[in-house]
C-alpha atoms as a PDB file:
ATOM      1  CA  UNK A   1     -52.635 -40.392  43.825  1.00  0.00           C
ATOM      2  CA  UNK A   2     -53.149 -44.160  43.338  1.00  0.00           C
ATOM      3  CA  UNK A   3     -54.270 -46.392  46.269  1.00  0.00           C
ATOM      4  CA  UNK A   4     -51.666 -48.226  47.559  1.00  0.00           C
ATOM      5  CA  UNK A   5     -51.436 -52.331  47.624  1.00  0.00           C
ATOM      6  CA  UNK A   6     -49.865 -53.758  50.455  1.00  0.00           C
ATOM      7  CA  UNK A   7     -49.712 -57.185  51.240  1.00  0.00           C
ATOM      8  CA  UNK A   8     -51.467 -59.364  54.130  1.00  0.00           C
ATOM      9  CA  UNK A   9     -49.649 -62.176  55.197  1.00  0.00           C
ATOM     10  CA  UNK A  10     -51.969 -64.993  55.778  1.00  0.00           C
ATOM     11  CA  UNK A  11     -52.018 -68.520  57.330  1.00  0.00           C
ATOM     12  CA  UNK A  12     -53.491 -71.542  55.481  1.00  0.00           C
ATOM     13  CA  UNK A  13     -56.523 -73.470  58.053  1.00  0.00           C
ATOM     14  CA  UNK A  14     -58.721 -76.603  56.716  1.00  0.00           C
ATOM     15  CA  UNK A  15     -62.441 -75.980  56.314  1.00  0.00           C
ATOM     16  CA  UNK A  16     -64.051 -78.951  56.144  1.00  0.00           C
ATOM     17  CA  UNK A  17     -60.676 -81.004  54.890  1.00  0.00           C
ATOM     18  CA  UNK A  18     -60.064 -78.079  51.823  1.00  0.00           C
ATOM     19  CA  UNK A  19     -57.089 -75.558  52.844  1.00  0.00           C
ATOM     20  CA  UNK A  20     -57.950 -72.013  53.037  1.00  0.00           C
ATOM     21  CA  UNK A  21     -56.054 -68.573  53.217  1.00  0.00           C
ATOM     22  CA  UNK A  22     -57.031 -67.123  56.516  1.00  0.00           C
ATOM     23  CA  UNK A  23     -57.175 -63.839  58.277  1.00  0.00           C
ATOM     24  CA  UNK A  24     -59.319 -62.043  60.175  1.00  0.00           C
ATOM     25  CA  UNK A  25     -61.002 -59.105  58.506  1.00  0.00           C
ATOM     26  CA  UNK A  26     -60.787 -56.660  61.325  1.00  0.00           C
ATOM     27  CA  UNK A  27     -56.933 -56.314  60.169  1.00  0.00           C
ATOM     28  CA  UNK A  28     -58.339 -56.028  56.312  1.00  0.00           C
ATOM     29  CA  UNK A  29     -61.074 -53.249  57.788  1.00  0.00           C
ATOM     30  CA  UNK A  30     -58.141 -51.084  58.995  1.00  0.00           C
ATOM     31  CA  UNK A  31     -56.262 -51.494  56.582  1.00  0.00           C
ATOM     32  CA  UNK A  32     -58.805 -50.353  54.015  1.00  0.00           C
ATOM     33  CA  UNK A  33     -60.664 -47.951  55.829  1.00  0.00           C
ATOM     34  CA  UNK A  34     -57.662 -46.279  58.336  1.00  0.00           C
ATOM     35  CA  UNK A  35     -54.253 -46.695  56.499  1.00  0.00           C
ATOM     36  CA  UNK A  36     -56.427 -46.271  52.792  1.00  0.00           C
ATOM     37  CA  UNK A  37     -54.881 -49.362  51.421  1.00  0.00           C
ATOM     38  CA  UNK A  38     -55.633 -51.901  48.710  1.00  0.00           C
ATOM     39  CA  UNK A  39     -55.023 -55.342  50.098  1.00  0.00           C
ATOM     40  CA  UNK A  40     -53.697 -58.468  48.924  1.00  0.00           C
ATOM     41  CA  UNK A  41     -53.377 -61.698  50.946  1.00  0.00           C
ATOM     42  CA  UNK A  42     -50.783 -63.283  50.589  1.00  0.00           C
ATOM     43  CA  UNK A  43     -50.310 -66.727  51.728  1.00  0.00           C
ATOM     44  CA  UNK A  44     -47.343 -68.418  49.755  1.00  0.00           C
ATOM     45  CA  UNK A  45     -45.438 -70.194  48.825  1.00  0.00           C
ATOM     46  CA  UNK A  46     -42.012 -67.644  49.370  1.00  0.00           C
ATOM     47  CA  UNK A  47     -40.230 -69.633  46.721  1.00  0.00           C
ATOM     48  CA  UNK A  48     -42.445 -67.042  44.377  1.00  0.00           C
ATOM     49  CA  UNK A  49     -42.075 -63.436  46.497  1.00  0.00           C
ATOM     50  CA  UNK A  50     -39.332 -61.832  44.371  1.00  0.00           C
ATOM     51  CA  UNK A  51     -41.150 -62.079  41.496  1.00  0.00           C
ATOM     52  CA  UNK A  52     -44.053 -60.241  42.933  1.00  0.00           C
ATOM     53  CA  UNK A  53     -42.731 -58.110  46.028  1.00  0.00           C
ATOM     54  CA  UNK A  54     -41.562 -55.332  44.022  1.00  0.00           C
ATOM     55  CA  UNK A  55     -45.685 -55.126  42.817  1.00  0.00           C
ATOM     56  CA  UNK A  56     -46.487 -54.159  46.529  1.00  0.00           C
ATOM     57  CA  UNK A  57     -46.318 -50.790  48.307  1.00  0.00           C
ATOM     58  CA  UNK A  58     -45.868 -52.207  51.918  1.00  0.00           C
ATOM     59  CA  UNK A  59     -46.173 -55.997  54.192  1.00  0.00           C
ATOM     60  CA  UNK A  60     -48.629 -56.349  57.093  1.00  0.00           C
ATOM     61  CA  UNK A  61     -47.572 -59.320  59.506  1.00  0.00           C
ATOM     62  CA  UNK A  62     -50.705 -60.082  60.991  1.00  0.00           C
ATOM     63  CA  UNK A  63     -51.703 -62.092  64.381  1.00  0.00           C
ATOM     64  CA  UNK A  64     -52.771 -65.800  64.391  1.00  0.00           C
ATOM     65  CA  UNK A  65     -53.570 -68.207  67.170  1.00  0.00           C
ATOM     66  CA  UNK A  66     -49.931 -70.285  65.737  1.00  0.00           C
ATOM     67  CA  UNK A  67     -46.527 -69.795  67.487  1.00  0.00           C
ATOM     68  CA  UNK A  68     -43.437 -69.231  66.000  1.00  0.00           C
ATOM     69  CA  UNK A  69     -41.693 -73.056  65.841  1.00  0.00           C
ATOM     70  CA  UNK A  70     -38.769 -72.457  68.177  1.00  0.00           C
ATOM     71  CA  UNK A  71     -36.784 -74.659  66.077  1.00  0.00           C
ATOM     72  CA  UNK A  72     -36.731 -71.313  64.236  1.00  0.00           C
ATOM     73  CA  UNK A  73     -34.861 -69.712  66.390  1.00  0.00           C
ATOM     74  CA  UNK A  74     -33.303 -72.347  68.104  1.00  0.00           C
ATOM     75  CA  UNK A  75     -35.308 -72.855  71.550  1.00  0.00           C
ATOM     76  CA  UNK A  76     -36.167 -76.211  73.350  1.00  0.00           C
ATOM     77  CA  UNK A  77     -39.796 -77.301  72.016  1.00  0.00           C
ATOM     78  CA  UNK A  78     -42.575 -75.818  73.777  1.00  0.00           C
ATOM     79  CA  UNK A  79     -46.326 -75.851  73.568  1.00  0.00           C
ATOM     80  CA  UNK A  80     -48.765 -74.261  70.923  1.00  0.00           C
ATOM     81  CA  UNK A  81     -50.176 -74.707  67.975  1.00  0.00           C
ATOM     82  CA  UNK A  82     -47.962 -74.714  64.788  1.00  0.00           C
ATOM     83  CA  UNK A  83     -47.983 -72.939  61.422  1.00  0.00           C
ATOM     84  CA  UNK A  84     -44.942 -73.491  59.154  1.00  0.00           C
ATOM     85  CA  UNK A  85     -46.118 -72.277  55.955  1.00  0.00           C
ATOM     86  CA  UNK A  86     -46.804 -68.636  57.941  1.00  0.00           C
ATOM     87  CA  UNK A  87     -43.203 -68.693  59.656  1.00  0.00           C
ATOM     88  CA  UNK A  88     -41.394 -69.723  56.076  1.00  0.00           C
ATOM     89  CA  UNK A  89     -43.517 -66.977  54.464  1.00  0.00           C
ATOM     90  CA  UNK A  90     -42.785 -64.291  57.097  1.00  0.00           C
ATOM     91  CA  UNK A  91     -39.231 -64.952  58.046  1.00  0.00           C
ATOM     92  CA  UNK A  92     -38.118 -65.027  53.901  1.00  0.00           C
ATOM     93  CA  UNK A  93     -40.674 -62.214  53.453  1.00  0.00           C
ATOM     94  CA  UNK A  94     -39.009 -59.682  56.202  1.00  0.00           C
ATOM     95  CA  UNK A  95     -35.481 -59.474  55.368  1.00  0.00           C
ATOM     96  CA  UNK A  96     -36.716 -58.922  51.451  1.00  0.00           C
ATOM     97  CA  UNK A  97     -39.201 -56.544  51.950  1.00  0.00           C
ATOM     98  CA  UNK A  98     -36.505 -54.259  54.071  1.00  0.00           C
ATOM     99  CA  UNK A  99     -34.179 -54.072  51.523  1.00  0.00           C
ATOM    100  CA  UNK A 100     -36.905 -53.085  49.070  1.00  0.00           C
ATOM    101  CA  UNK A 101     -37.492 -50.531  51.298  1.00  0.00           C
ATOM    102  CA  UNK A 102     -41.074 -51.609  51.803  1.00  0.00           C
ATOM    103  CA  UNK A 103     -42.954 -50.245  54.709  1.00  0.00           C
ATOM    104  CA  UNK A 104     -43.512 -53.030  56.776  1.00  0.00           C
ATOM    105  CA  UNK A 105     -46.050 -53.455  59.893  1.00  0.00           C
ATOM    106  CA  UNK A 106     -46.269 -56.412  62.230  1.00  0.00           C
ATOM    107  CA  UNK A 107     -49.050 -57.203  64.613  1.00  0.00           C
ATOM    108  CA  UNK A 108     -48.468 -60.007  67.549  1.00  0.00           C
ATOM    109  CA  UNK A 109     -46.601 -62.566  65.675  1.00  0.00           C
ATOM    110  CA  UNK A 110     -45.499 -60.170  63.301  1.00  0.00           C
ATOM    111  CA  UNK A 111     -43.013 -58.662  66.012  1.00  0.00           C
ATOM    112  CA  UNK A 112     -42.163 -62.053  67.152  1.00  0.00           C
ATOM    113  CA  UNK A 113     -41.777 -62.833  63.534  1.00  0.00           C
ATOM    114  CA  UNK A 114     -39.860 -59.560  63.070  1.00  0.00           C
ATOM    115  CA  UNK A 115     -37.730 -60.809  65.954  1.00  0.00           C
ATOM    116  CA  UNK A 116     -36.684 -63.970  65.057  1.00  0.00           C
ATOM    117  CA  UNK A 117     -35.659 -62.706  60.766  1.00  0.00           C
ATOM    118  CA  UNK A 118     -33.269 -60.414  62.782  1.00  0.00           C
ATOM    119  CA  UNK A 119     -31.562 -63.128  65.030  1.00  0.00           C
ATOM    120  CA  UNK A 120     -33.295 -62.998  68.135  1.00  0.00           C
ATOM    121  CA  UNK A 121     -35.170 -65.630  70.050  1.00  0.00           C
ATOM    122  CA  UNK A 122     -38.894 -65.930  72.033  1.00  0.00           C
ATOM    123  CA  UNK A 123     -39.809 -66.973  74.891  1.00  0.00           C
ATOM    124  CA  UNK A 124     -43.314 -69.023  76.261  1.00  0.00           C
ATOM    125  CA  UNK A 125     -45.220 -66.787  78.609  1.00  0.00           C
ATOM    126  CA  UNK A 126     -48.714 -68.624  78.758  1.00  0.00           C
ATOM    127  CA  UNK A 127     -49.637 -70.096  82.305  1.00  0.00           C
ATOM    128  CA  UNK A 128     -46.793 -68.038  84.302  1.00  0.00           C
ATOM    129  CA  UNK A 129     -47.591 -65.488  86.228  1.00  0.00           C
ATOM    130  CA  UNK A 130     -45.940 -62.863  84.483  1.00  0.00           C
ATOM    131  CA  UNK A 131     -48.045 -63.593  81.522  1.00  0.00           C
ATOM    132  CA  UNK A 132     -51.496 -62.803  83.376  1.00  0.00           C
ATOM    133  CA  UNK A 133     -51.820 -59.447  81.994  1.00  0.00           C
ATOM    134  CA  UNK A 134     -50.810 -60.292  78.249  1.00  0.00           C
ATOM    135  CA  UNK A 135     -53.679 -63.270  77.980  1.00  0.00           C
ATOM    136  CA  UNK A 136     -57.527 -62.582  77.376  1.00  0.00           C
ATOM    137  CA  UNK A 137     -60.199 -63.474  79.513  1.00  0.00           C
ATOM    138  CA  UNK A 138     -62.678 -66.104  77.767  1.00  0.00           C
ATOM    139  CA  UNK A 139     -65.086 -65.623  79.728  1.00  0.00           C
ATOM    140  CA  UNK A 140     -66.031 -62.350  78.282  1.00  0.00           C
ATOM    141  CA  UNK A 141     -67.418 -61.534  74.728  1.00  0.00           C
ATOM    142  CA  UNK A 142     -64.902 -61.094  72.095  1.00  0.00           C
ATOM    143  CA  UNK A 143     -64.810 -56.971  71.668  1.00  0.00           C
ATOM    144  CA  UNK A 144     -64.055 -57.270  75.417  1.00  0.00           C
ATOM    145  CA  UNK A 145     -61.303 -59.488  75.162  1.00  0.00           C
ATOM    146  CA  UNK A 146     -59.574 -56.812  73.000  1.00  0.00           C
ATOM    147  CA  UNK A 147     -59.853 -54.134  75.437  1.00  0.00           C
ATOM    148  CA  UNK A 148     -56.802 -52.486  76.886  1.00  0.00           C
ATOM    149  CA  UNK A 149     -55.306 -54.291  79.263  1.00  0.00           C
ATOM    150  CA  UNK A 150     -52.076 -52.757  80.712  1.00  0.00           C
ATOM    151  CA  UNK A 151     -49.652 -49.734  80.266  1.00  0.00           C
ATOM    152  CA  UNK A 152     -46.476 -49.870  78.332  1.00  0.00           C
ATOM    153  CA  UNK A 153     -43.571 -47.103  78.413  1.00  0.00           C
ATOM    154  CA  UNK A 154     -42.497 -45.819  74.931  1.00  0.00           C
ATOM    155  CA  UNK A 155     -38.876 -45.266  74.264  1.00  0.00           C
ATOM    156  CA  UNK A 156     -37.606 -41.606  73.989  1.00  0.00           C
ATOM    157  CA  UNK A 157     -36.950 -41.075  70.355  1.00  0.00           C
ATOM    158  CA  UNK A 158     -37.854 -43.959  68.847  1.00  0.00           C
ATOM    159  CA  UNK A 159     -40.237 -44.358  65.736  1.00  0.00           C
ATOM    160  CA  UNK A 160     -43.227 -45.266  67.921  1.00  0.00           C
ATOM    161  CA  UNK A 161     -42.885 -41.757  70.206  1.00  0.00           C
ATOM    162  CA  UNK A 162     -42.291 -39.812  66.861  1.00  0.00           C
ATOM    163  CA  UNK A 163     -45.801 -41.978  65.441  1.00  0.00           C
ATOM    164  CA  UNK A 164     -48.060 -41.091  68.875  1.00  0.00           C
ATOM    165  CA  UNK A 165     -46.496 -38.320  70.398  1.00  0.00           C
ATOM    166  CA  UNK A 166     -46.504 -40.377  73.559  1.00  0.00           C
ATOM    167  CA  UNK A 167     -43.986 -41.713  76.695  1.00  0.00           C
ATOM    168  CA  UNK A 168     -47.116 -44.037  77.845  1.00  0.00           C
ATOM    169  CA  UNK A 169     -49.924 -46.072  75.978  1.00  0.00           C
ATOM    170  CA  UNK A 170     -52.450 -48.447  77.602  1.00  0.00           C
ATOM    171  CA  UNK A 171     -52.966 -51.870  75.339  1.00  0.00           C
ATOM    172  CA  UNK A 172     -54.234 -54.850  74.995  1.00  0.00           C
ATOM    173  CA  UNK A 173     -52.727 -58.183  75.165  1.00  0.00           C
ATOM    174  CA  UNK A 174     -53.447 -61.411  73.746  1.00  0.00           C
ATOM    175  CA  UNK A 175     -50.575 -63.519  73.028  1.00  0.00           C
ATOM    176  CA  UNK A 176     -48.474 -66.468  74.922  1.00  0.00           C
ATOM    177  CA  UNK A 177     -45.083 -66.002  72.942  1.00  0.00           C
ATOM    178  CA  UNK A 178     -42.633 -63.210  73.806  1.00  0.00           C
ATOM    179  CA  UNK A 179     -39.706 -62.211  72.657  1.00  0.00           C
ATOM    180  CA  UNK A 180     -37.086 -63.370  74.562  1.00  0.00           C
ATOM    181  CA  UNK A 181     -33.531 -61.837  73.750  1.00  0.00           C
ATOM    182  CA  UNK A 182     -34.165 -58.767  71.350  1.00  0.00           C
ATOM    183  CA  UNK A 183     -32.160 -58.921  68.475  1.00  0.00           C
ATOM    184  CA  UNK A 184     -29.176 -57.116  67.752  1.00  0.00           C
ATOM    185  CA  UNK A 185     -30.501 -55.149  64.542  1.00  0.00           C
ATOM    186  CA  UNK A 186     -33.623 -54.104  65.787  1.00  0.00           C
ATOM    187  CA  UNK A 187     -34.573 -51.093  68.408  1.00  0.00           C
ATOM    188  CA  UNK A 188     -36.437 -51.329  71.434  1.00  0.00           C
ATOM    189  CA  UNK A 189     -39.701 -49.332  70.942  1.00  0.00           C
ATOM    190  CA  UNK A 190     -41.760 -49.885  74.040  1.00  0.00           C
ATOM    191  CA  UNK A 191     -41.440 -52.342  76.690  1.00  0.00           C
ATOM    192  CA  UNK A 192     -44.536 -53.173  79.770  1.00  0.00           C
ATOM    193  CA  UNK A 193     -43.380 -53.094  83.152  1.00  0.00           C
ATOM    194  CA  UNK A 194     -43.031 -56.727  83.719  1.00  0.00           C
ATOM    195  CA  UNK A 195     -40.380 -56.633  81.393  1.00  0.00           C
ATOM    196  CA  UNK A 196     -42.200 -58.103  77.924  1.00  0.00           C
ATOM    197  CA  UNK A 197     -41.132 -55.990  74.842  1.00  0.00           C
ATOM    198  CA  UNK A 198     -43.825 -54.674  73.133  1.00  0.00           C
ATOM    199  CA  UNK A 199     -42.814 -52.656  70.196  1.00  0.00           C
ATOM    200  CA  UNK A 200     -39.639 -52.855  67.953  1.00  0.00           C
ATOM    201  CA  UNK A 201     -38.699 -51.425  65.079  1.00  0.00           C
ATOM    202  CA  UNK A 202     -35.748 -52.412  62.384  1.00  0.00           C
ATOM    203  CA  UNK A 203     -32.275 -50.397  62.480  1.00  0.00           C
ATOM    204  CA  UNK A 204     -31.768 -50.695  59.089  1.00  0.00           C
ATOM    205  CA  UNK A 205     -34.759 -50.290  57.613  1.00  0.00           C
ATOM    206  CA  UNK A 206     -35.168 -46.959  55.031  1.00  0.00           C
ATOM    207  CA  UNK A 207     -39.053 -47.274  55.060  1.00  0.00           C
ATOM    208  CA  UNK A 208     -41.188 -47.172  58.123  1.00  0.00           C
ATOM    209  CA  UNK A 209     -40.787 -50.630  60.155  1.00  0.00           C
ATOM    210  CA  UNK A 210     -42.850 -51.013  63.350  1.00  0.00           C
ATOM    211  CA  UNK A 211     -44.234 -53.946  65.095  1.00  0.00           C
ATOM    212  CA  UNK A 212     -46.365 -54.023  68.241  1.00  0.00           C
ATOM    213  CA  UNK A 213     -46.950 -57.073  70.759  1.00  0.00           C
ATOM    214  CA  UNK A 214     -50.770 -55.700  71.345  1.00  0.00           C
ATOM    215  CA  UNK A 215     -53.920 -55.687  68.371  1.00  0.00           C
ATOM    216  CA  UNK A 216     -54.118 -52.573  67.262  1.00  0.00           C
ATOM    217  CA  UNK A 217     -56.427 -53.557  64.302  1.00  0.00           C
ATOM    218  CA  UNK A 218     -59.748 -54.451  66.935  1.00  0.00           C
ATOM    219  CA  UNK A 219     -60.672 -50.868  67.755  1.00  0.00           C
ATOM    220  CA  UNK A 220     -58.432 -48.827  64.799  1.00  0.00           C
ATOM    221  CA  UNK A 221     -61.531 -46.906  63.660  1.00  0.00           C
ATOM    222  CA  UNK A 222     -61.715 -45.159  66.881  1.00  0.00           C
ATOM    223  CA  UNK A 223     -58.984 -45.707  69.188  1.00  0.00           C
ATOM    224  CA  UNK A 224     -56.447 -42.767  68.577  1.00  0.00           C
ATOM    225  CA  UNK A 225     -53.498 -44.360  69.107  1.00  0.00           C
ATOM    226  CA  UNK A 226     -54.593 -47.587  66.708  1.00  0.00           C
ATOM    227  CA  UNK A 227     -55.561 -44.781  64.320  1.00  0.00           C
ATOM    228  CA  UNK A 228     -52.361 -43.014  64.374  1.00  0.00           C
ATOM    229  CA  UNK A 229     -50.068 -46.615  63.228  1.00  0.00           C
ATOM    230  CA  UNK A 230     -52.285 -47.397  60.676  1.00  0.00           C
ATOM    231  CA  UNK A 231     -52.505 -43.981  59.460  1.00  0.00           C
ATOM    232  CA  UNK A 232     -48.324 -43.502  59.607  1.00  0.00           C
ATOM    233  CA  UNK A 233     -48.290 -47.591  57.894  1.00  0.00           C
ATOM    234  CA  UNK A 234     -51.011 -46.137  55.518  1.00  0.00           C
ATOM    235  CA  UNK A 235     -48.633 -42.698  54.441  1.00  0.00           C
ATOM    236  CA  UNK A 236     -45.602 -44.781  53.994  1.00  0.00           C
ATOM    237  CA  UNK A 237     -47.229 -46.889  51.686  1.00  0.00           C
ATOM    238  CA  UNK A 238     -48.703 -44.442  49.833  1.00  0.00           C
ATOM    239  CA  UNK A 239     -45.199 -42.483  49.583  1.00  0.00           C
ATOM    240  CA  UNK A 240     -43.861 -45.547  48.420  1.00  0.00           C
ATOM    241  CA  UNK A 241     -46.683 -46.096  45.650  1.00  0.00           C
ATOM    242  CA  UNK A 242     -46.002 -42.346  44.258  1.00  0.00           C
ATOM    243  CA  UNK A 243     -42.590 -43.362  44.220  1.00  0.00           C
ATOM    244  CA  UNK A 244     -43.312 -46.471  42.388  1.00  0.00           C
ATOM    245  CA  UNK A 245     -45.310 -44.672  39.688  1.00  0.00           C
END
């Protein structure tokens, strides 16, 4: 069976004044070694994905430090730092990769992402209280950070409880955008108790389509339920790359 090649959506940062395609390679480590994926990065431009989508097995919306510009999804402005390139890539990228009936798995922003393609709108949680549980603390070292941090309740019957075999999982949180109003076409996967959604998945999709709030990608190697979505993301891709050939 051929390795499958999914894509890595990327954002572009300046290093030393020259643009680069960034990503962390903890999400490029579990991809590799957990899910058994080739990876691609793929920053850009959209104007070019249908010409090249259909060479890909599944999408991976990764995390970045950026928020989704709420004029995306039309909210009043709000603070964060800004990355349009990553929400014109994602947001043409989603709603082509589900009808191609590519697997698709978002991280972080890739929910919110995954939100906001599907009609629904965020929300900014960073400095209120309800957000203390879903923010790091920089005071410790980075592995630390990416500890788990609260519980979240898994919906009955959804593609997440099928994926873990759970009703509860313990995560970690690092993020300042929520989603706000769910949207209409997507499912409810797993929620915290203050209320933040933290998994969805898409309605309509024929491939698997899951996206989590927390950063499963830190500790995938040897957390079990990290290892079970990238292992589920990594066996939909690889159906789809059999298919393919």
């Amino acid at each position: 069976m051929s390795t499958p090649l999914v894509a890595l959506a990327c954002v572009m940062e300046d290093v030393d004044g020259v643009p680069h395609p960034a990503v962390r390679q903890a999400y490029v480590t579990a991809l590799e070694t957990v899910a058994g994926c080739a990876v691609a990065l793929l920053p850009g431009p959209a104007a070019l994905l249908p010409d090249v989508l259909d060479r890909f097995d599944g999408l991976v919306l990764g995390g970045h430090e950026s928020d989704v510009d709420p004029a995306r999804y039309g909210g009043p402005p709000l603070p964060g730092r800004r990355a349009p390139e990553r929400d014109e890539l994602a947001l043409s990228t989603i709603p082509r990769t589900i009808r191609a009936g590519l697997p698709l798995l978002g991280i972080c922003r890739g929910l919110q992402e995954l939100n906001v393609a599907y009609g629904g709108t965020l929300r900014h949680i960073g400095g209120l209280p309800l957000g203390a549980e879903h923010r790091e603390d920089l005071s410790l070292p980075r592995d630390e950070q990416y500890l788990p941090r609260h519980g979240v309740t898994v919906a009955e019957g959804g593609l997440l409880a099928r994926t873990t075999g759970r009703r509860t999982l313990r995560v970690n949180s690092l993020h300042q955008q929520a989603i706000g109003v769910l949207a209409p076409g997507l499912r409810l996967e797993a929620a915290a108790a203050d209320g933040v959604v933290e998994a969805a998945s898409a309605a309509d999709a024929s491939a698997f389509c899951l996206a989590v709030q927390w950063h499963p990608e830190w500790y995938a190697a040897t957390d079990p339920v990290s290892r079970q979505l990238f292992t589920a993301f990594g066996e939909a891709a690889a159906a789809h790359a059999g298919s393919r050939r």
